[in-house]
C-alpha atoms as a PDB file:
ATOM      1  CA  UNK A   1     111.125 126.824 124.774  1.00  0.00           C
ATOM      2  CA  UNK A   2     109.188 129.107 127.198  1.00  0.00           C
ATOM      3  CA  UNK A   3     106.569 127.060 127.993  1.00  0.00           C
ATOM      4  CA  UNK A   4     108.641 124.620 128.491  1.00  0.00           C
ATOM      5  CA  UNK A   5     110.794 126.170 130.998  1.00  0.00           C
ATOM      6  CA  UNK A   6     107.725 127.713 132.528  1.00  0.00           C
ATOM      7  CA  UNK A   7     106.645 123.648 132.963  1.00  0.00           C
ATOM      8  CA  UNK A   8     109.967 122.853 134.194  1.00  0.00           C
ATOM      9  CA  UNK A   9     109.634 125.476 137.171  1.00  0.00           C
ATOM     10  CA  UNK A  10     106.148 124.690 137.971  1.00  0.00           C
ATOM     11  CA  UNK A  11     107.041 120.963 138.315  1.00  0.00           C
ATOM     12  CA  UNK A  12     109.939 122.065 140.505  1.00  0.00           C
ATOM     13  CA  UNK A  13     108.109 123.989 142.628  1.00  0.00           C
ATOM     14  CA  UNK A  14     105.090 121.505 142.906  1.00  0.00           C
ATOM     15  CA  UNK A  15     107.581 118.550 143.410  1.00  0.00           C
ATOM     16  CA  UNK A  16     109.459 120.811 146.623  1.00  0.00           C
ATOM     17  CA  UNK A  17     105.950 121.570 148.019  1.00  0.00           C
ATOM     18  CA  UNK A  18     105.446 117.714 147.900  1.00  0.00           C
ATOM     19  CA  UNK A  19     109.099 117.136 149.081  1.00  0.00           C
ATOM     20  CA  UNK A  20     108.797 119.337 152.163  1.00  0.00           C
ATOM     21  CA  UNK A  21     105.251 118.336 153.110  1.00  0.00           C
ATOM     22  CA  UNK A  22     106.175 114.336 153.011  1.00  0.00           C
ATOM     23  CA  UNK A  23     108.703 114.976 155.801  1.00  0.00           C
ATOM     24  CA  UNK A  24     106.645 117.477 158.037  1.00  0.00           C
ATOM     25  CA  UNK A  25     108.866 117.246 161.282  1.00  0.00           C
ATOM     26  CA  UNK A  26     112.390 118.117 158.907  1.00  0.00           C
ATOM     27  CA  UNK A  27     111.053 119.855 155.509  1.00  0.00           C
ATOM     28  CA  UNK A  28     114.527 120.619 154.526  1.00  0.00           C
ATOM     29  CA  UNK A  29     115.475 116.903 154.537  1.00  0.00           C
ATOM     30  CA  UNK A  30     111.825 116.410 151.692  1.00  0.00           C
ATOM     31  CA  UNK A  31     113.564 119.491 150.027  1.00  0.00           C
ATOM     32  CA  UNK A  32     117.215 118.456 149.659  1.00  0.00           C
ATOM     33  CA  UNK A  33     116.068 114.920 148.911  1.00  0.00           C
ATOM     34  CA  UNK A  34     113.793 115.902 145.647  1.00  0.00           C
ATOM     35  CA  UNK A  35     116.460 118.553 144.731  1.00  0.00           C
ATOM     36  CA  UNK A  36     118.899 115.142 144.865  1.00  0.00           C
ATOM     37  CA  UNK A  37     116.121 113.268 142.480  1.00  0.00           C
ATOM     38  CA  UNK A  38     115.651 116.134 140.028  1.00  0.00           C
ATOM     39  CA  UNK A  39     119.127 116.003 139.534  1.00  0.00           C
ATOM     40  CA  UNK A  40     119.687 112.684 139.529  1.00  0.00           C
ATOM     41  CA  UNK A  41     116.898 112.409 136.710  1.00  0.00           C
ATOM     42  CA  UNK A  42     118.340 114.887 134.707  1.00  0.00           C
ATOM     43  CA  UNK A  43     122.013 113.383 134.300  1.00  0.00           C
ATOM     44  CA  UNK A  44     120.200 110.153 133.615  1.00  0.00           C
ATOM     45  CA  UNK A  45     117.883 111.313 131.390  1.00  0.00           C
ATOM     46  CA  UNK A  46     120.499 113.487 129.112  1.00  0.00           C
ATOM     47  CA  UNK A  47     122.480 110.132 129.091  1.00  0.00           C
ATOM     48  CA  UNK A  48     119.627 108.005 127.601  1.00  0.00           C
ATOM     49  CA  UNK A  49     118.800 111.194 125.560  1.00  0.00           C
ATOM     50  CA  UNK A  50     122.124 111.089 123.953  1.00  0.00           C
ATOM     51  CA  UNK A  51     122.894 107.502 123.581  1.00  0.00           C
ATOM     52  CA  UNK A  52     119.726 106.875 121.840  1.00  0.00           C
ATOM     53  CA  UNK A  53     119.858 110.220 119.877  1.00  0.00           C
ATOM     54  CA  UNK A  54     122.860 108.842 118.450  1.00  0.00           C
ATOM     55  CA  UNK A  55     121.703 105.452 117.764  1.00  0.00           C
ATOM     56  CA  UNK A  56     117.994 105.826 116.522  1.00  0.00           C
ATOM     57  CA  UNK A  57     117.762 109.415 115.359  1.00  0.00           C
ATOM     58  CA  UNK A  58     116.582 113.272 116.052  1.00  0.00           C
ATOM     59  CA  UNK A  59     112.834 112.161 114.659  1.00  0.00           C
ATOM     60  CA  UNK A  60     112.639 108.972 116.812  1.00  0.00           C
ATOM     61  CA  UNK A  61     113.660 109.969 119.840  1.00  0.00           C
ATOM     62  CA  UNK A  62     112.584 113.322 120.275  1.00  0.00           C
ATOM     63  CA  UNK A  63     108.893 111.316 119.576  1.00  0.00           C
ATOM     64  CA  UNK A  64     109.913 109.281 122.164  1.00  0.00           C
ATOM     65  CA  UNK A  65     110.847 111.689 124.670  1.00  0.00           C
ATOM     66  CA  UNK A  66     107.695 113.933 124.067  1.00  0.00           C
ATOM     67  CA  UNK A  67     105.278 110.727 124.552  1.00  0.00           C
ATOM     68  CA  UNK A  68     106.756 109.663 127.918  1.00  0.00           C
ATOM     69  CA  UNK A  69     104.977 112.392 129.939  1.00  0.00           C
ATOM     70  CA  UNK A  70     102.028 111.903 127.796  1.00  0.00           C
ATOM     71  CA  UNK A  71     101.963 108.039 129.026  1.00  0.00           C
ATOM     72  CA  UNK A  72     103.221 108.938 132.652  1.00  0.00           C
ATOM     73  CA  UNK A  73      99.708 110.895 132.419  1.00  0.00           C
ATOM     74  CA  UNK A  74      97.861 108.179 131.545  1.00  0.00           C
ATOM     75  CA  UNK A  75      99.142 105.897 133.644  1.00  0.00           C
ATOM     76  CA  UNK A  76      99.253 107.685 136.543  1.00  0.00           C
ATOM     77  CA  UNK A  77      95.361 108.922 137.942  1.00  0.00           C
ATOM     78  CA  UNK A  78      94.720 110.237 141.013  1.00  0.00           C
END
């Protein structure tokens, strides 16, 4: 659980750094937007988490959720 809240605020704070520095002349606008998206993401994703906890399973979907940054990762190079 600690690491994984010590991911979740790293990703924050690297994903407001982004925010801010996409909209250089009005940061606050690149701030408020991605704090609007991580938000967003998280009602969403609890949602999907719950309908298809209850559907498929603990096992299945907890597998699922743990291999979707794991393919973001791969998918995504820079």
């Amino acid at each position: 659980m600690a690491l994984g809240g010590a991911a979740y605020v790293t990703l924050s704070g690297v994903l407001l750094v982004w925010g801010a520095a996409a909209t250089e002349n009005v940061p606050a606008i690149g701030v408020g937007m991605l704090f609007f998206m991580l938000a967003t993401g998280q009602v969403i994703g609890s949602l999907l988490f719950g309908q298809l906890y209850a559907q498929a399973g603990a096992s299945t979907v907890l597998t699922l959720f743990a291999a979707l940054p794991l393919l973001v990762m791969l998918i995504i190079r820079r």
